[in-house]
Protein backbone atom coordinates (compact mmCIF):
# COMPACT_ATOMS: atom_id res chain seq x y z
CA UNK A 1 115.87 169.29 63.01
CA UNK A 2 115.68 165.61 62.35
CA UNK A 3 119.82 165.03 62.71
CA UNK A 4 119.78 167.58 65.81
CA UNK A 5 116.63 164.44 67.20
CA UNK A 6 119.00 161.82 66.40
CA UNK A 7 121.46 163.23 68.08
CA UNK A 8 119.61 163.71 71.31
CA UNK A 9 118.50 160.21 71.09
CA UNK A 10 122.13 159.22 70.82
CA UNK A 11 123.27 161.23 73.72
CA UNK A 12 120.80 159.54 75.90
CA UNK A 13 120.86 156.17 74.99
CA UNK A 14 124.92 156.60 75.82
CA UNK A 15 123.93 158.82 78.81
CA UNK A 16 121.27 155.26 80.06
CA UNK A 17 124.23 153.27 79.54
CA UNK A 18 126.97 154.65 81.54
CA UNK A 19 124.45 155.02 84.36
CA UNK A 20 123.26 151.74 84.35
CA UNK A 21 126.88 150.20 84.04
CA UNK A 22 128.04 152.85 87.18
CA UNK A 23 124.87 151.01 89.13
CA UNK A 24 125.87 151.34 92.78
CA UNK A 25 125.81 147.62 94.81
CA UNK A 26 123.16 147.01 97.03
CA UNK A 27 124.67 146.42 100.45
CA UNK A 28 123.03 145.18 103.51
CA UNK A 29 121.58 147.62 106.43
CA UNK A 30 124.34 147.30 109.39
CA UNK A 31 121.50 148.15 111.55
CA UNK A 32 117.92 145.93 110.08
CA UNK A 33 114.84 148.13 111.34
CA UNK A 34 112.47 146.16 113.37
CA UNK A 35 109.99 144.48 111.12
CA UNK A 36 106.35 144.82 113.35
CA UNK A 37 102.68 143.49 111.84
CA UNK A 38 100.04 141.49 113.37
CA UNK A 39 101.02 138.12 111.70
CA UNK A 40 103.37 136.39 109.59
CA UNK A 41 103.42 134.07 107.23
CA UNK A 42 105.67 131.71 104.94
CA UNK A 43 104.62 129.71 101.89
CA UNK A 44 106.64 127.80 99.79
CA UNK A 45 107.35 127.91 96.22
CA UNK A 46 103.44 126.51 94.90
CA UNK A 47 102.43 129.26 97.68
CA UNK A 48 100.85 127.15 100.51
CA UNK A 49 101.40 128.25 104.15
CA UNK A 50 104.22 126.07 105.44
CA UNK A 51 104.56 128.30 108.74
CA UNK A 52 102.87 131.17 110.59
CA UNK A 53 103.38 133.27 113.90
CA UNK A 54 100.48 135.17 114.74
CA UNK A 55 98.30 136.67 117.95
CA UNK A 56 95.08 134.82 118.40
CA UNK A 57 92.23 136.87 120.31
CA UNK A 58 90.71 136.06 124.07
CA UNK A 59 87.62 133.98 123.11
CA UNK A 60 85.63 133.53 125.79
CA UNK A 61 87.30 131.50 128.80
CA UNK A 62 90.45 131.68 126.77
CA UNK A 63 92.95 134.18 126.52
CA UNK A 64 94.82 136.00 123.85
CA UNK A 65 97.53 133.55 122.85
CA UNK A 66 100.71 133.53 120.76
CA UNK A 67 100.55 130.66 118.33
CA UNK A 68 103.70 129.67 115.77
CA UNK A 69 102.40 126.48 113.35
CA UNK A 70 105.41 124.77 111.37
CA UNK A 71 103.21 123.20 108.75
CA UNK A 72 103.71 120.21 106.58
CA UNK A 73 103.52 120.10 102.90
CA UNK A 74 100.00 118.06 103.14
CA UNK A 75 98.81 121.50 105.05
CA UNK A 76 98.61 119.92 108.68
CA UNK A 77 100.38 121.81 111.43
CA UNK A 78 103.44 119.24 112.83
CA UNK A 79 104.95 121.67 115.09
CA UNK A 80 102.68 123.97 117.40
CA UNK A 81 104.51 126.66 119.98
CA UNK A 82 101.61 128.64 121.88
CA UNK A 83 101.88 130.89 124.74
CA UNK A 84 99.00 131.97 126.44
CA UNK A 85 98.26 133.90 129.99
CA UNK A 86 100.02 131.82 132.76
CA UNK A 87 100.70 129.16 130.46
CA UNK A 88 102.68 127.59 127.48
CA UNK A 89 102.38 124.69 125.53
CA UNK A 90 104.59 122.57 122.57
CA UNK A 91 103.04 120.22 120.35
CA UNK A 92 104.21 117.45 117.96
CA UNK A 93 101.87 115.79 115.60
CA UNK A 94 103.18 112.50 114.06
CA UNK A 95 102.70 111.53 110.10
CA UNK A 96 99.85 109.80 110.76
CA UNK A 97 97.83 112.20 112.37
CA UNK A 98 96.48 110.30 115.19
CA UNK A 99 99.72 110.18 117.28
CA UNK A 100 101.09 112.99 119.03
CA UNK A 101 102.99 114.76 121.48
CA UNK A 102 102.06 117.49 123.96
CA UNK A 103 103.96 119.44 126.78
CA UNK A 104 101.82 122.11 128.63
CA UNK A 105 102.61 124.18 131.65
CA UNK A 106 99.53 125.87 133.07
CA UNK A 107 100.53 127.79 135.85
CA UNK A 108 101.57 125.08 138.60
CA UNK A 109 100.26 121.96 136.58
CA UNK A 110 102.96 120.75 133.99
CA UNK A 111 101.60 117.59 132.19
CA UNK A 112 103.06 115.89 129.28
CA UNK A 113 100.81 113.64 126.66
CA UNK A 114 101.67 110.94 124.78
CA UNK A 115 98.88 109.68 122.32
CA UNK A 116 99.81 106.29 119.69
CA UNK A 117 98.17 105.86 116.64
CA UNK A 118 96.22 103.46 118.44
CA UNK A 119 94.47 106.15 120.55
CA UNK A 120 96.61 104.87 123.75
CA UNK A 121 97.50 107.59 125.99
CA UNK A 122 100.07 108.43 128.34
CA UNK A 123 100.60 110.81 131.11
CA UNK A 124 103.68 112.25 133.05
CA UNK A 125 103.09 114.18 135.90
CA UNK A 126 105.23 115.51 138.83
């Protein structure tokens, strides 16, 4: 009974072997489904959020808006894409945190703001 075990074992081990050496390649979908959720995130390798896309809620007077951050490794959002009800907006933050730069279209009214580290501003208008 004991050699007839041994045996068995044997057969399988070789058996788990051949299988795993036969292991089929994993190719790429030709098709990729559509990947749906309510938000997204990516962190980098210590696991801090270095970017998110999500769908911000109407909150009072404003309304449900789009919102993609491209974050910096200090966690402070350089890069801000929004899009909101009739309007859109880009965003730049500089290094220092007190200079920036912002482009908005709000319907009719585009505007673009220029802020120094010094707190001067500057507007373009049509």
């Amino acid at each position: 009974m004991q050699k007839l075990a041994i045996a068995l074992t044997g057969v399988n081990l070789v058996l788990l072997l051949l299988l795993s050496a036969r292991a089929l390649p994993v190719a790429a979908q030709e098709r990729p489904a559509v990947l749906r959720g309510t938000g997204l995130q990516i962190v980098d390798a210590q696991g801090r959020v270095r970017a998110s896309l999500g769908v911000l809620p109407a909150s009072g007077s404003a309304p449900e808006t789009v919102l993609l951050r491209l974050i910096d490794a200090n966690g402070q959002p350089s890069v801000k894409i929004e899009a909101a009800g009739a309007g859109a907006g880009l965003s730049f933050v500089g290094g220092d945190d007190a200079s920036y730069v912002l482009l908005r279209a709000d319907g009719a009214r585009p505007l673009l703001k220029m802020v120094g580290p010094n707190g001067r501003q500057q507007f373009v208008a049509p």
